[in-house]
Protein backbone atom coordinates (compact mmCIF):
# COMPACT_ATOMS: atom_id res chain seq x y z
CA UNK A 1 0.00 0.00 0.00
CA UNK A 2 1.49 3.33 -1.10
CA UNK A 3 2.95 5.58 1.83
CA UNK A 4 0.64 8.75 1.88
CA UNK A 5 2.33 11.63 0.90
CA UNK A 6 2.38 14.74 3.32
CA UNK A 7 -0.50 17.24 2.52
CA UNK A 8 -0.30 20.64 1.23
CA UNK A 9 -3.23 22.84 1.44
CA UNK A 10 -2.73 25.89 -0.98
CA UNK A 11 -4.92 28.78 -0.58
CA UNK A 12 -5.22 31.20 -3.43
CA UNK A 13 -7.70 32.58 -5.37
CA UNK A 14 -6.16 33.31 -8.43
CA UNK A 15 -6.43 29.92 -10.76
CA UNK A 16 -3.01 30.48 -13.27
CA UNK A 17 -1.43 30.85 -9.36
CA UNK A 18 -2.72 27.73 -7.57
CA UNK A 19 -1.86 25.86 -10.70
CA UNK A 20 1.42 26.42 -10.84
CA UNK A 21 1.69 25.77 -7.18
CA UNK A 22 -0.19 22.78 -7.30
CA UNK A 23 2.19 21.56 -10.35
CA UNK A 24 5.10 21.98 -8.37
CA UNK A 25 4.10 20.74 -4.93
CA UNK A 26 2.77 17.66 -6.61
CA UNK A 27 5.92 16.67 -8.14
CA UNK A 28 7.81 17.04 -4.92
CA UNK A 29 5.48 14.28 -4.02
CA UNK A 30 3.21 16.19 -1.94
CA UNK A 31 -0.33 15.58 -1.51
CA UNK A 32 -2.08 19.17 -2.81
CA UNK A 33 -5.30 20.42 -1.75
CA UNK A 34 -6.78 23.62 -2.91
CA UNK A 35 -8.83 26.01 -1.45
CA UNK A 36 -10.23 29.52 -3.44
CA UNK A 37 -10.97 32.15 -0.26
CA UNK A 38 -11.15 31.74 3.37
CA UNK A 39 -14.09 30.25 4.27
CA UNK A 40 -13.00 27.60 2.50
CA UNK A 41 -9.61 27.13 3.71
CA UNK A 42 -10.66 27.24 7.32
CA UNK A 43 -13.15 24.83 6.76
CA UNK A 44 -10.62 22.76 4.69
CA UNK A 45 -8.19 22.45 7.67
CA UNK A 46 -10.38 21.55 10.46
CA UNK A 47 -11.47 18.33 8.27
CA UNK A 48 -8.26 17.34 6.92
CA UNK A 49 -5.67 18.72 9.14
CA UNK A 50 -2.92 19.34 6.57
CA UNK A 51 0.36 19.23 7.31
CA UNK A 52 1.38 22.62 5.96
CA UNK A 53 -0.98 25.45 4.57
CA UNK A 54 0.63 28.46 1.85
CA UNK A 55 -1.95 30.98 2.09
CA UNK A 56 -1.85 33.72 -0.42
CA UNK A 57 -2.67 37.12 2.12
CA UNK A 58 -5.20 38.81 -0.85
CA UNK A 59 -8.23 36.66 -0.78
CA UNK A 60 -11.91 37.70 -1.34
CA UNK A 61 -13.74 38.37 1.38
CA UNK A 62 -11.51 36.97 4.29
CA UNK A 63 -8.24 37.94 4.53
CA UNK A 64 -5.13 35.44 4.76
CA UNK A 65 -4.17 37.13 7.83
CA UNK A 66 -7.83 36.60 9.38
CA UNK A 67 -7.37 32.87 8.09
CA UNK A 68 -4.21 33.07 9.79
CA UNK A 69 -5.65 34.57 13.15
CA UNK A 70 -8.46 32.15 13.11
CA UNK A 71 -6.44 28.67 12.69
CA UNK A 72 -3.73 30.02 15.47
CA UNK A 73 -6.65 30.51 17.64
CA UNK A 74 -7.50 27.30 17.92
CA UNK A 75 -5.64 24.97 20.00
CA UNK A 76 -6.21 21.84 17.83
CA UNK A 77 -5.00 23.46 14.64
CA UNK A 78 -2.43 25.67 15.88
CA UNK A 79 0.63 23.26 15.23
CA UNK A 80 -0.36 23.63 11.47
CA UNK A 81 2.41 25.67 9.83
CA UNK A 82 1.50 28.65 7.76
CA UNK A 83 3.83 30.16 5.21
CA UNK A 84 2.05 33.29 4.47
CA UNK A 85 2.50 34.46 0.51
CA UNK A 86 2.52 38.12 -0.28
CA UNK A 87 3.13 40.62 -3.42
CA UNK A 88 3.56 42.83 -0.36
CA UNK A 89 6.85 43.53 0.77
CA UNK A 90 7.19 46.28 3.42
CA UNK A 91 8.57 45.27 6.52
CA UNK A 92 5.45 46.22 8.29
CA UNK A 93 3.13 43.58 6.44
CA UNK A 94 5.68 40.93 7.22
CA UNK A 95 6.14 41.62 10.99
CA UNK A 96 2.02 41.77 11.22
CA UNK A 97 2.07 38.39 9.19
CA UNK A 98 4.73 36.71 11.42
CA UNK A 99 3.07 38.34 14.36
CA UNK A 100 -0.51 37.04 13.65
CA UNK A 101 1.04 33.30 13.76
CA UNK A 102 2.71 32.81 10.60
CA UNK A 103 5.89 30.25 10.67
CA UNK A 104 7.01 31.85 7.63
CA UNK A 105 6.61 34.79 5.03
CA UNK A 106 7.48 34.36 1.13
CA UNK A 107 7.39 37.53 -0.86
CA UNK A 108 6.16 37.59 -4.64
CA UNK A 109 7.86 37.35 -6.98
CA UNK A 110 9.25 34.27 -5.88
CA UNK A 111 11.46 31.15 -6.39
CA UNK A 112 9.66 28.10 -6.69
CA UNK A 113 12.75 26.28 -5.66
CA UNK A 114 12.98 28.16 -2.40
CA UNK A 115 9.14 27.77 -1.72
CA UNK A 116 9.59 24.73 -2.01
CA UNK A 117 12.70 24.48 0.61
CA UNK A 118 10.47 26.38 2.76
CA UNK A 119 7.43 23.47 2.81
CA UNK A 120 10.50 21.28 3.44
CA UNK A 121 11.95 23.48 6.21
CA UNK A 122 8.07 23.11 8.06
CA UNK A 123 7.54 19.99 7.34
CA UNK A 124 10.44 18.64 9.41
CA UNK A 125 8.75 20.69 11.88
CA UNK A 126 4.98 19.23 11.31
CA UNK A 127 5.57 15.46 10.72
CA UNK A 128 9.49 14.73 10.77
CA UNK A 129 9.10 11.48 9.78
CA UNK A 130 7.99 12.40 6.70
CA UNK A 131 10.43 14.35 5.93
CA UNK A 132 13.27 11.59 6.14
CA UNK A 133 13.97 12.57 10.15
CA UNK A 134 15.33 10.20 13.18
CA UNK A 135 12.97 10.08 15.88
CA UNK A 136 13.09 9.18 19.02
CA UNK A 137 10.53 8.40 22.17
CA UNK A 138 12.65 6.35 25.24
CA UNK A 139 14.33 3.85 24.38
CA UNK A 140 12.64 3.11 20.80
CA UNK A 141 14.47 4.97 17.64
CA UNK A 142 13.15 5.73 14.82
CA UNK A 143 15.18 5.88 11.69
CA UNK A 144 12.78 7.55 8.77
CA UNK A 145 15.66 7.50 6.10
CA UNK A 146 16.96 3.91 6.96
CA UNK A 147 13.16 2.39 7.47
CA UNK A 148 14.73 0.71 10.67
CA UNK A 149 13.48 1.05 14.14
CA UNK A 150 15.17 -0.25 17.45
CA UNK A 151 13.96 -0.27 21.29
CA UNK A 152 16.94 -0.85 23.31
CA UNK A 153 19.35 -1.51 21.16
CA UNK A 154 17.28 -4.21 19.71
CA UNK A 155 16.13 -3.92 15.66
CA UNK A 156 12.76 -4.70 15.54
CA UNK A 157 10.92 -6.25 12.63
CA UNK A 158 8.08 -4.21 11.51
CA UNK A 159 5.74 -4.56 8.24
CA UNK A 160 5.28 -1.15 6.38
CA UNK A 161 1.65 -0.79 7.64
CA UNK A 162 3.35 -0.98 11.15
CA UNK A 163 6.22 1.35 10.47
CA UNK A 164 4.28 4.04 9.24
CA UNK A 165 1.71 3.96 12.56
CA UNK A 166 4.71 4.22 14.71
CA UNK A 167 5.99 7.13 13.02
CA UNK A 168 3.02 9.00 13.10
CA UNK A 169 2.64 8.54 16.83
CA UNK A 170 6.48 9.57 17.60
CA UNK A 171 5.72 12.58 16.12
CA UNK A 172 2.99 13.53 18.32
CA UNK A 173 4.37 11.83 21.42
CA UNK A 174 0.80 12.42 24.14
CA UNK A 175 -1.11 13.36 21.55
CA UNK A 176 -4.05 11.40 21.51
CA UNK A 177 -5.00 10.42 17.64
CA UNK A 178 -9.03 9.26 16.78
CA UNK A 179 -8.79 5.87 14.38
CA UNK A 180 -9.63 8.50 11.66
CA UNK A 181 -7.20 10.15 12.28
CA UNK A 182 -4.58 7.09 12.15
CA UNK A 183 -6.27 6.30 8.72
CA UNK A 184 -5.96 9.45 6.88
CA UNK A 185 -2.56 9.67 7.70
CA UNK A 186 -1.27 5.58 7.57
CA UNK A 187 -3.01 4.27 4.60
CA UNK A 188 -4.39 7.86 2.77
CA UNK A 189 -7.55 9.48 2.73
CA UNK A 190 -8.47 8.14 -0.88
CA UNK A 191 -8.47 4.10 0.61
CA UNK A 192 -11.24 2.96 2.38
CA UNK A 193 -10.15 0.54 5.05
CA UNK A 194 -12.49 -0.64 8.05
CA UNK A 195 -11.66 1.40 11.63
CA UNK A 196 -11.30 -2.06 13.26
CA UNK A 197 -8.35 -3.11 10.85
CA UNK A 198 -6.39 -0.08 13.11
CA UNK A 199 -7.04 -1.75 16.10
CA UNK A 200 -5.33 -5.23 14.14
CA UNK A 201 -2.51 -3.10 13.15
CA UNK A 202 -1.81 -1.59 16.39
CA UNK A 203 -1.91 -5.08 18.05
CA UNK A 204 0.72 -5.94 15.97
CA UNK A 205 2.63 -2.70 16.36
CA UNK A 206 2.56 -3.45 20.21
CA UNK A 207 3.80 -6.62 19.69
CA UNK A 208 7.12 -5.99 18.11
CA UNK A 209 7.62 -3.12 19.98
CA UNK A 210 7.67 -5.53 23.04
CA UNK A 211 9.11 -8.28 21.65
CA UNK A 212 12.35 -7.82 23.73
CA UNK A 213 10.78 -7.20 26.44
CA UNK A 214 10.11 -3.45 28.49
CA UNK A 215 6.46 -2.08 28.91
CA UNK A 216 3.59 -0.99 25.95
CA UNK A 217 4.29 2.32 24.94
CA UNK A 218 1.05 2.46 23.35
CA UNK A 219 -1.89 4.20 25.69
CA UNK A 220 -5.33 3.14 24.68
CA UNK A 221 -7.93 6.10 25.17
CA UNK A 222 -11.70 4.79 25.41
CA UNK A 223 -13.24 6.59 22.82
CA UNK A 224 -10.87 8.27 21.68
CA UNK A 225 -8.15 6.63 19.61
CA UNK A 226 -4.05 5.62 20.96
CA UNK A 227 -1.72 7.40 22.08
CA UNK A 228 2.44 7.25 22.34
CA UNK A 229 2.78 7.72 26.00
């Protein structure tokens, strides 16, 4: 089963723009979705979550920094980076960007190549796994560029589907993740797969990780989804 892609939610409401953007994202390997004003965005990433947002600041009707304001405000959504994009390039506008909760501020005209260093740059930030990072969580190490993990010095043997659903729990040690949740981002939001095959998976993921002994990592929140810790 493919390994889904980090997402990319680009907000802009000129079409030639988002294309482009789109384009180029997409054959970085990102996962692109698109959004046309604010309302839209906002609504975008409290469904999907995306792992970075480039929000244009002219939109119709709601401003990028309001869309800005409003996902900062919000203590679910506030880890979401936002790499604000801008034709203006006073100091002022940036500082008031940066200070409404931007992680970043790209000035038009600008280099596609460093845009896309800059999704890169918050990415490792967002979900460092997916950006090719080591990770690490006690004694269990994660290697994302090797595919290898160890607990203790041990290298444990884990199937893709397993790999990936470690990963995205080291990078959120506490957080608590819904089954949902664990699908979008371990098998992709495009395959359906059955909320009890997580549970399966997460079995399994538990049993490797204590195969060598030393206690379940893995917290299991009635209602709720798992948790790393």
């Amino acid at each position: 089963m493919a390994n889904p892609h980090p997402t990319v939610l680009v907000v802009e409401d000129e079409p030639a723009q988002r294309e482009v953007l789109t384009y180029n994202l997409e054959a970085e390997g990102y996962d692109v979705i698109s959004a046309a004003d604010g309302n839209e965005a906002i609504l975008i990433v409290r469904e999907q979550e995306p792992d970075v947002v480039l929000l244009d600041w002219m939109l119709p009707g709601m401003s990028g920094i309001e869309v800005c304001r409003q996902i900062k405000m919000q203590n679910a959504l506030r880890h979401i980076p936002v790499i604000m994009i801008s034709a203006r390039s006073e100091e002022v506008d940036k500082v008031r960007g940066l200070e409404t909760g931007a992680d970043d501020y790209v000035v038009k005209p600008y280099s596609v190549l460093e845009l896309m260093a800059r999704v890169k740059s918050q990415l490792r930030r967002s979900r460092p796994a997916a950006a090719g990072e080591r990770l690490e969580f006690g004694d269990i190490v994660l290697d994302a560029e090797s595919h290898k993990v160890f607990r203790a010095g041990h290298e444990l043997k884990l199937g893709p589907t397993e790999f990936r659903l470690l990963s995205t729990l080291m990078e959120k040690p506490g957080r608590v993740f819904s089954r949902e949740q664990l699908l979008d981002r371990v098998w992709g939001r495009d395959i359906y797969v059955d909320t009890r095959t997580v549970d399966v998976h997460v079995g399994r993921l538990r049993k490797s990780l204590m195969a060598h002994g030393g206690d379940d990592p893995i917290r299991t929140v009635r209602g709720a989804g798992y948790a790393l810790g």
